[in-house]
Protein backbone atom coordinates (compact mmCIF):
# COMPACT_ATOMS: atom_id res chain seq x y z
CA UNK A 1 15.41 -38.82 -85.58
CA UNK A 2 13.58 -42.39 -85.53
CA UNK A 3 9.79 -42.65 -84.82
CA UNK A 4 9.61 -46.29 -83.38
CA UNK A 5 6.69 -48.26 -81.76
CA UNK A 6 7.51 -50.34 -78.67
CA UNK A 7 6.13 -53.66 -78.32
CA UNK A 8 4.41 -54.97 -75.19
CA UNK A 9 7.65 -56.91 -73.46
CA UNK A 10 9.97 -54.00 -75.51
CA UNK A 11 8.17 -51.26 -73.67
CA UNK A 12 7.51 -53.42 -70.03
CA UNK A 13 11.15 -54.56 -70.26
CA UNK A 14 12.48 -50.72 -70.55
CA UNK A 15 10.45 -49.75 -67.72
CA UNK A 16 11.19 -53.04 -65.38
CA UNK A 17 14.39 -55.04 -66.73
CA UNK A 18 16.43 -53.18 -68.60
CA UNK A 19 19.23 -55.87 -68.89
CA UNK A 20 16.98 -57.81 -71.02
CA UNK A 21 17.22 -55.36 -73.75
CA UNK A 22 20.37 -55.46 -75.93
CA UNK A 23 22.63 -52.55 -75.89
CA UNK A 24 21.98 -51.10 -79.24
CA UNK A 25 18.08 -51.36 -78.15
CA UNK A 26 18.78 -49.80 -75.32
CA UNK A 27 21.04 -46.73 -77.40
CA UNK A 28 17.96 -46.19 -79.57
CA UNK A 29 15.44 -46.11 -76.27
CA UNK A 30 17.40 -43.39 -74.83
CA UNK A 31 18.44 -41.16 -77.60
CA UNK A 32 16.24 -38.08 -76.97
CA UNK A 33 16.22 -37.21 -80.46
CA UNK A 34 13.82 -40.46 -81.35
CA UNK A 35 10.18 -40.82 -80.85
CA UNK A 36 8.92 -43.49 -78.83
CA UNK A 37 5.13 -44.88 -78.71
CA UNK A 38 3.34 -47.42 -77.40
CA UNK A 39 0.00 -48.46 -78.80
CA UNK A 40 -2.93 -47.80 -76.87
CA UNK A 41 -3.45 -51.86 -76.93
CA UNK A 42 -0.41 -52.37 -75.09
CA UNK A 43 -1.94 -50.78 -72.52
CA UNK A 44 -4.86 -52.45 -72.42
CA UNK A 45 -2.74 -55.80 -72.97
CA UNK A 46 -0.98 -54.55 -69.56
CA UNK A 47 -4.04 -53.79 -67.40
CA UNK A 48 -5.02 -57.28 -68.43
CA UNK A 49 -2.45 -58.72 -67.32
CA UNK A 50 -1.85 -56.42 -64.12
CA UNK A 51 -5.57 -57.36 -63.30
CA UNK A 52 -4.67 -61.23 -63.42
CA UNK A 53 -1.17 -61.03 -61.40
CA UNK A 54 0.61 -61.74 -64.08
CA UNK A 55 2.80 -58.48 -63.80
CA UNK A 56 3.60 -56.52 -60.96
CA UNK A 57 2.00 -53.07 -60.85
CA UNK A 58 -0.80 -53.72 -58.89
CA UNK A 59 -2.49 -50.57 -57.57
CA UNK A 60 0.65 -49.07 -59.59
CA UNK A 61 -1.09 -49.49 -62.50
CA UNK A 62 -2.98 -46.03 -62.46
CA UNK A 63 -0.35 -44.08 -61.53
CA UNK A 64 1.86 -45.79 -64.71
CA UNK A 65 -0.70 -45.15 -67.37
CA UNK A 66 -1.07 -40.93 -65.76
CA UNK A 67 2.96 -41.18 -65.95
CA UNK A 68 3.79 -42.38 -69.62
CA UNK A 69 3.86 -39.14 -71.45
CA UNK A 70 4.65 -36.81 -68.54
CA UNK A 71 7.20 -38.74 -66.82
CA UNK A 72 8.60 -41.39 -69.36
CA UNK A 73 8.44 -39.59 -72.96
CA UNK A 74 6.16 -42.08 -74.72
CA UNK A 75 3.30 -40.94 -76.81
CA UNK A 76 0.48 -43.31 -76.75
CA UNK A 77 -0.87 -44.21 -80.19
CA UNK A 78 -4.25 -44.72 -80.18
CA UNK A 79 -6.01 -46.73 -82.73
CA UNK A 80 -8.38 -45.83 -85.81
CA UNK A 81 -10.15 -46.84 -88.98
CA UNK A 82 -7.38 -46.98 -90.89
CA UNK A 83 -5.16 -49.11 -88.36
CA UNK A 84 -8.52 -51.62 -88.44
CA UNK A 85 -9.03 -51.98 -92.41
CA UNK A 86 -4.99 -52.75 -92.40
CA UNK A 87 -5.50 -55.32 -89.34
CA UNK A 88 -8.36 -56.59 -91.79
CA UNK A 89 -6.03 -57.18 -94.28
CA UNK A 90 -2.88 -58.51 -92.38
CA UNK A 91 -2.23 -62.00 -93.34
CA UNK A 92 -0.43 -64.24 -89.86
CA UNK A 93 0.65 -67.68 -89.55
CA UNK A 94 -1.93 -69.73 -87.96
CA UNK A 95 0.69 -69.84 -84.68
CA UNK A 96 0.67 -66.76 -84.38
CA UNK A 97 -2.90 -65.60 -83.05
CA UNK A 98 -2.51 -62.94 -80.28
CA UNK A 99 -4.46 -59.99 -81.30
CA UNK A 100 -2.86 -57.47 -79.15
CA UNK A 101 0.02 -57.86 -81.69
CA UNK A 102 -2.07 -58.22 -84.81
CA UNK A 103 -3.22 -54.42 -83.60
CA UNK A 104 0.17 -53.37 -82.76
CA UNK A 105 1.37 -54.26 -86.05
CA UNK A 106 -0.92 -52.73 -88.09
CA UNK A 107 -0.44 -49.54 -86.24
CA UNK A 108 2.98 -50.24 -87.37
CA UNK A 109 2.31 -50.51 -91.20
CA UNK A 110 -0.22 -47.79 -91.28
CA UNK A 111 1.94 -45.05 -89.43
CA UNK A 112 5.02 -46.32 -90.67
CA UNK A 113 6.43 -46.48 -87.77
CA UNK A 114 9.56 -49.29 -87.15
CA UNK A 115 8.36 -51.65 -84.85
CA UNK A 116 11.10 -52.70 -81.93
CA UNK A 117 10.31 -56.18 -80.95
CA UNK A 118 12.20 -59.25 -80.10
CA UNK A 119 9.13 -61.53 -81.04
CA UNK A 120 10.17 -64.56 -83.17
CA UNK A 121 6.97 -63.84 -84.61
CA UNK A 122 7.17 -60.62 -86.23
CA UNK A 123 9.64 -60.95 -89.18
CA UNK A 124 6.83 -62.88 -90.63
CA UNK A 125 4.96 -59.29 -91.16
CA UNK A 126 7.89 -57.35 -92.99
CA UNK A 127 6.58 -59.19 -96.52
CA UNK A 128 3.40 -56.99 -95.57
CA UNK A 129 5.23 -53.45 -95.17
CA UNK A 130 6.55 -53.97 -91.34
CA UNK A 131 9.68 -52.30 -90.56
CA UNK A 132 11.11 -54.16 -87.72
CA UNK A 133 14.10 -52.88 -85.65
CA UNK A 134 15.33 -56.16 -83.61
């Protein structure tokens, strides 16, 4: 059993495009016996982005988010104190300056959880303590 933490495109491209996700991704998504999260900033990444018609779920939004742990087996991590004094400490590379996935990557390192993400971005992080599945 794996505990892994879905990035923002891992965890939209499961849901919506599946063929974007390579097939030993895709094993590891649909073995029963792992645990699958997604980080309560995903979420509010998504509704962002659902707001400003930049994805697709329009009034689908609501029922998604009531759906995720019922329906599609993820847990939703939420975020703490501990999660902020490691995103406090989390040194980036000055291009890379989205916060959703500052957050999502300390969640990450404190939970030691592996991180799936395709991000070109995130290897950077392992130095730090992230374990990256890719």
């Amino acid at each position: 059993m794996s505990r892994y933490l879905l990035d923002t495109h891992i965890f939209i491209w499961n849901i919506v495009d599946k063929k974007q996700l390579p097939r030993p991704l895709l094993d590891e998504l649909d073995d029963y016996n792992n645990v699958l999260y997604v980080s309560r900033a995903s979420l509010i990444e998504i509704a962002i982005k659902n707001r400003d018609g930049k994805l697709e779920l329009g009034e689908k939004y609501s029922i998604f988010i009531r759906s995720l742990e019922s329906r599609m087996g993820v847990k939703i991590l939420e975020f703490d104190n501990r999660h902020l004094i490691t995103l406090n400490n989390l040194t980036y590379p000055k291009s890379h300056k989205d916060p959703f996935d500052h957050l999502i990557i300390s969640q990450a390192i404190t939970d030691k959880l592996q991180l799936i993400s395709v991000d070109k971005n995130m290897p950077f992080y392992c130095s730090q303590g992230l374990n990256l599945f890719q």
